[in-house]
C-alpha atoms as a PDB file:
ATOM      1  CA  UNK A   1     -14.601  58.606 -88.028  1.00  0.00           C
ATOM      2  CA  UNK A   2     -12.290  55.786 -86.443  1.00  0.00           C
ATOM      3  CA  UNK A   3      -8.600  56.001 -87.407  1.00  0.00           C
ATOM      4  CA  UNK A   4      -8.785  53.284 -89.512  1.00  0.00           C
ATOM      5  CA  UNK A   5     -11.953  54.225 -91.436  1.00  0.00           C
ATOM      6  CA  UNK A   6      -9.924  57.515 -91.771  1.00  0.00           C
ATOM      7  CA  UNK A   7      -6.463  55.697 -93.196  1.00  0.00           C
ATOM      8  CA  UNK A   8      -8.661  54.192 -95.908  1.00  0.00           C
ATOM      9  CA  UNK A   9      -9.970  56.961 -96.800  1.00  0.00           C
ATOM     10  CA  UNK A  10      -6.767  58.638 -97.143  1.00  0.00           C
ATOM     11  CA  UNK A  11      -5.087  55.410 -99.324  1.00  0.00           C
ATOM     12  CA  UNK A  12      -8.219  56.062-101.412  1.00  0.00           C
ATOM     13  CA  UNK A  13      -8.295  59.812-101.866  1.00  0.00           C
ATOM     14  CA  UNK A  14      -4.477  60.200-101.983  1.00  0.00           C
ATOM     15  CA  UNK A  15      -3.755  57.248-104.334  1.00  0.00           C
ATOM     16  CA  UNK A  16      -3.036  59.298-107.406  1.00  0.00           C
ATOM     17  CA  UNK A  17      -1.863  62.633-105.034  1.00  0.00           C
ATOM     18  CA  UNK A  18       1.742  63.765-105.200  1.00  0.00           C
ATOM     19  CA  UNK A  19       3.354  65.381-101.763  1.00  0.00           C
ATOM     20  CA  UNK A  20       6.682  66.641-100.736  1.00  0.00           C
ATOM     21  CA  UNK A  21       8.114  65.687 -97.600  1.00  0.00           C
ATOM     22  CA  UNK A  22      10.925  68.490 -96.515  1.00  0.00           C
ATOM     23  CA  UNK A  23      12.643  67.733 -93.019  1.00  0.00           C
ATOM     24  CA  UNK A  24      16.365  68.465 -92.700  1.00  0.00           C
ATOM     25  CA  UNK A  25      16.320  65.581 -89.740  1.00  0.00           C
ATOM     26  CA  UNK A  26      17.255  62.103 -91.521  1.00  0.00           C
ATOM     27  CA  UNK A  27      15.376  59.795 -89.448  1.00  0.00           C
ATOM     28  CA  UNK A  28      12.340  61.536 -89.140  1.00  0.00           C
ATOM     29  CA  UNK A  29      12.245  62.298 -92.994  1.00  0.00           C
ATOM     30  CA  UNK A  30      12.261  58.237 -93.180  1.00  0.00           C
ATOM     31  CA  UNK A  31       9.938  57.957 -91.148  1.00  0.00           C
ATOM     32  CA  UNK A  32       7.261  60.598 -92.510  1.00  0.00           C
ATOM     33  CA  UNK A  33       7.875  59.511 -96.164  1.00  0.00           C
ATOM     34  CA  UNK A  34       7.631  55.839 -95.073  1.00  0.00           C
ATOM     35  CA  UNK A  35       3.980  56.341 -93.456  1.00  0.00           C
ATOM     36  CA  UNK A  36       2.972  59.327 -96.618  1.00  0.00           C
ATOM     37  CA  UNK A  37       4.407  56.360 -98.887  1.00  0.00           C
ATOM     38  CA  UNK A  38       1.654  54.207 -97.743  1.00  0.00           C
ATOM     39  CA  UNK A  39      -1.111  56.570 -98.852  1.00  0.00           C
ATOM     40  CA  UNK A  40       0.347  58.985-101.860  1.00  0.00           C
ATOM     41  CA  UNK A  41       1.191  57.426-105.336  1.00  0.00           C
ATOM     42  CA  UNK A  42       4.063  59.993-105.407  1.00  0.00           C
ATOM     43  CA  UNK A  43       6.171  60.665-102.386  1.00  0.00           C
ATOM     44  CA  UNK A  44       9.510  62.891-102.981  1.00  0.00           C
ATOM     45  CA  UNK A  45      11.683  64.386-100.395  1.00  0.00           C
ATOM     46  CA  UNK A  46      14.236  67.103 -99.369  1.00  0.00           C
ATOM     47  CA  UNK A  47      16.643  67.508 -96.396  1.00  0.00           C
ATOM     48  CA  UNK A  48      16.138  71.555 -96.699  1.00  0.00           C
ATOM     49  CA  UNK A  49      14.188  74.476 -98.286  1.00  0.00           C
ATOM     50  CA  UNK A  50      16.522  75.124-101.148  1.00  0.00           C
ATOM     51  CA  UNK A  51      16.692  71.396-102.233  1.00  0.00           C
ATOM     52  CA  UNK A  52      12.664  71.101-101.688  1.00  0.00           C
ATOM     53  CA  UNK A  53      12.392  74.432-103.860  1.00  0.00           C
ATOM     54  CA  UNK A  54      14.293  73.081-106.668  1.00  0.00           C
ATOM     55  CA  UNK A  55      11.801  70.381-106.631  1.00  0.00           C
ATOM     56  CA  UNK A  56       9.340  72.068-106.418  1.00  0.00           C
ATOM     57  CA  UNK A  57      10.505  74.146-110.227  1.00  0.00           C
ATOM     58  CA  UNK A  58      10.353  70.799-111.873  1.00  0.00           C
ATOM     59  CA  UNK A  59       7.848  68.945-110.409  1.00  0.00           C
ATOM     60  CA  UNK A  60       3.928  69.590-109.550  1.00  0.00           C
ATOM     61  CA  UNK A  61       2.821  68.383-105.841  1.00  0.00           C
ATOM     62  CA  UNK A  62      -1.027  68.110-104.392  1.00  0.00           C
ATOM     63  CA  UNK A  63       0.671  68.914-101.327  1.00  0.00           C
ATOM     64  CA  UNK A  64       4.011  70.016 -99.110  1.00  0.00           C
ATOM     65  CA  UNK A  65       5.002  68.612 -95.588  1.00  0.00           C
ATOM     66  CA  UNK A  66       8.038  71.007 -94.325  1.00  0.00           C
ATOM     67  CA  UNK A  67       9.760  71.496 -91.005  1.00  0.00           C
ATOM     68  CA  UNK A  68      10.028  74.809 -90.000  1.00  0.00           C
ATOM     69  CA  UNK A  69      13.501  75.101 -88.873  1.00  0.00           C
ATOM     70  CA  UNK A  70      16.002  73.505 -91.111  1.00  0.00           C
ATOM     71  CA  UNK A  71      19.799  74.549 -92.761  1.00  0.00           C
ATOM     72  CA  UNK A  72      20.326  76.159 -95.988  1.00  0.00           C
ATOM     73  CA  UNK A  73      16.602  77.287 -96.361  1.00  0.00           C
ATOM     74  CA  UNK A  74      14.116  76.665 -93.486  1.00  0.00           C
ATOM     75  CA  UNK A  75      10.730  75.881 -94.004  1.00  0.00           C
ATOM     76  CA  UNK A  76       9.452  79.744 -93.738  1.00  0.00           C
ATOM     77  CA  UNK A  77      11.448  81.044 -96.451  1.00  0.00           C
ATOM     78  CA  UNK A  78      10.438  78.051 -98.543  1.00  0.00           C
ATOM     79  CA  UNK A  79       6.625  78.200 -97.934  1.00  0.00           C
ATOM     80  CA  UNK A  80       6.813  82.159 -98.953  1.00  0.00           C
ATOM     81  CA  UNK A  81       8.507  81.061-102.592  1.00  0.00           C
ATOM     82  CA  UNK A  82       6.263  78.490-103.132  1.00  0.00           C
ATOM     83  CA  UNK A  83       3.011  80.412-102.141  1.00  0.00           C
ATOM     84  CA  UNK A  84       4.872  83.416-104.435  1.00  0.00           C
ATOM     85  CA  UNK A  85       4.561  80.700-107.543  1.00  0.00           C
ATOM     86  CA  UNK A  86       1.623  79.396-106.442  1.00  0.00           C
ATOM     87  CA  UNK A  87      -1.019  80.847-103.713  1.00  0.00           C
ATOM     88  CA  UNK A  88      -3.407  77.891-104.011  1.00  0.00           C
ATOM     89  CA  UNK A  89      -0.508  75.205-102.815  1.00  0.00           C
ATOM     90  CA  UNK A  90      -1.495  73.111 -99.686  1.00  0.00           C
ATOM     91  CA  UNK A  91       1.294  73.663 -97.181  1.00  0.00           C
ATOM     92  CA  UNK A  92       1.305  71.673 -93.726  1.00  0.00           C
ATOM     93  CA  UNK A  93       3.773  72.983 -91.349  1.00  0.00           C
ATOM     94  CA  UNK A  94       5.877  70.892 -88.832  1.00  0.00           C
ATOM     95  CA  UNK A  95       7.449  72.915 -86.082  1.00  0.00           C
ATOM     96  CA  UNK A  96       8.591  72.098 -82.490  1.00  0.00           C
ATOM     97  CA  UNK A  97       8.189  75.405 -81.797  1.00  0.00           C
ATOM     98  CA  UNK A  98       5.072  77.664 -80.544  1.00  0.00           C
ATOM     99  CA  UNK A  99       6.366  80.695 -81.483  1.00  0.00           C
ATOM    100  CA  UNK A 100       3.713  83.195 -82.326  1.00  0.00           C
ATOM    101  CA  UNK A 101       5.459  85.649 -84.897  1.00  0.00           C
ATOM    102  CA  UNK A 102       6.077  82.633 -86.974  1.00  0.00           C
ATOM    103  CA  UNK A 103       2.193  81.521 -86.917  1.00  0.00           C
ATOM    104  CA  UNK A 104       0.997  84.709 -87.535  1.00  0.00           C
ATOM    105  CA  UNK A 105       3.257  85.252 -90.605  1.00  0.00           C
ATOM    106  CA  UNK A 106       2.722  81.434 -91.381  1.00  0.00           C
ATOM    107  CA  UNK A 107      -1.138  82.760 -91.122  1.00  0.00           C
ATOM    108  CA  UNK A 108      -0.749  85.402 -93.523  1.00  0.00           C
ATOM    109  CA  UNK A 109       0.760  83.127 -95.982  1.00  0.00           C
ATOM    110  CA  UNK A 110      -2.391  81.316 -96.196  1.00  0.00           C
ATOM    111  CA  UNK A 111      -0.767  78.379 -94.364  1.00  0.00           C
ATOM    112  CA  UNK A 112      -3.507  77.180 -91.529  1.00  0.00           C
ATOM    113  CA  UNK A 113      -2.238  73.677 -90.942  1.00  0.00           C
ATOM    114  CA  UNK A 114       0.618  73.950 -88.613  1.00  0.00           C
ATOM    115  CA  UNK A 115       1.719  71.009 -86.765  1.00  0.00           C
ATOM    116  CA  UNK A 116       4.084  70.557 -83.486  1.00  0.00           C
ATOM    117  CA  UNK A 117       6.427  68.346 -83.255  1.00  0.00           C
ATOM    118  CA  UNK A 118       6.672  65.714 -82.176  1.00  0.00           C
ATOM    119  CA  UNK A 119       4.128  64.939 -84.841  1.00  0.00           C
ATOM    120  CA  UNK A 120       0.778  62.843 -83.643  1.00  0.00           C
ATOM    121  CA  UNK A 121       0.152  60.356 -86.948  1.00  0.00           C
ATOM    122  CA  UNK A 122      -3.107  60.547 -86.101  1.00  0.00           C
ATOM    123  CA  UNK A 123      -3.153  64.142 -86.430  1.00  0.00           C
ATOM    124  CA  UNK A 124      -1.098  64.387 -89.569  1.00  0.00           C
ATOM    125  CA  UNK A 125      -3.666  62.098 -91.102  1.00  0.00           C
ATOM    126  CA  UNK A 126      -6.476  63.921 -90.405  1.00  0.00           C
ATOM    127  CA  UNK A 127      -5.135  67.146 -91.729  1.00  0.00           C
ATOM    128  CA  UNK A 128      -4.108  65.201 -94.575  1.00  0.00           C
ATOM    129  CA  UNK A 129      -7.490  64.404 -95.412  1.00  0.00           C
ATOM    130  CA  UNK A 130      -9.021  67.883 -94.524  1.00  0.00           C
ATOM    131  CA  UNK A 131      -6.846  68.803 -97.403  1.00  0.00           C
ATOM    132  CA  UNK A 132      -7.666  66.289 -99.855  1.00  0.00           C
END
């Protein structure tokens, strides 16, 4: 599938989706949420774990997009409350590290789509749509 037969896929598929963009970095959170914006009906966002988490109590999401390391709460601690309320969530991991203690425990989460910085759009959309 070409990239753009992909994207339209994506607007289509995601149109009425809801995700959750959590990156403690400013500008890339702009970034991300500008490109999910383009696809997702809802888009919310959170500089860190504990923020996204409270979110995450209120609201309902298709999907989360978190950074791995981040302030307050990173991404790991996060992803473990979340899957603890809800073992069926779709989680995609951003990290810019290969570390393999945190895959593995990312793995045992459930979480499979784990991402490294810095983040390929092209990639991020086609896990996006694996997911859908």
């Amino acid at each position: 599938m070409h990239l753009s037969e992909a994207k339209q896929l994506l607007k289509e598929k995601a149109a009425t989706m809801s995700i959750l963009c959590v990156e403690d970095e400013e500008n890339a959170r702009s970034a991300i949420v500008k490109i999910l914006s383009r696809y997702f009906g809802t888009v919310m966002e959170a500089e860190n774990g504990e923020v996204a988490l409270s979110l995450y109590k209120q609201h309902t999401f298709d999907m989360v997009l978190t950074d791995l390391a981040m302030p307050v709460m990173n991404g790991l601690v996060m992803s473990h409350a979340i899957k603890m309320r809800n073992r069926e969530q779709k989680i995609i991991v951003l990290s810019g590290y290969k570390e393999e203690d945190y895959l593995r425990v990312l793995h045992n989460m459930g979480i499979t789509h784990i991402l490294l910085k810095p983040l390929d759009m092209t990639q991020l959309i086609d896990v996006l749509i694996e997911l859908l």
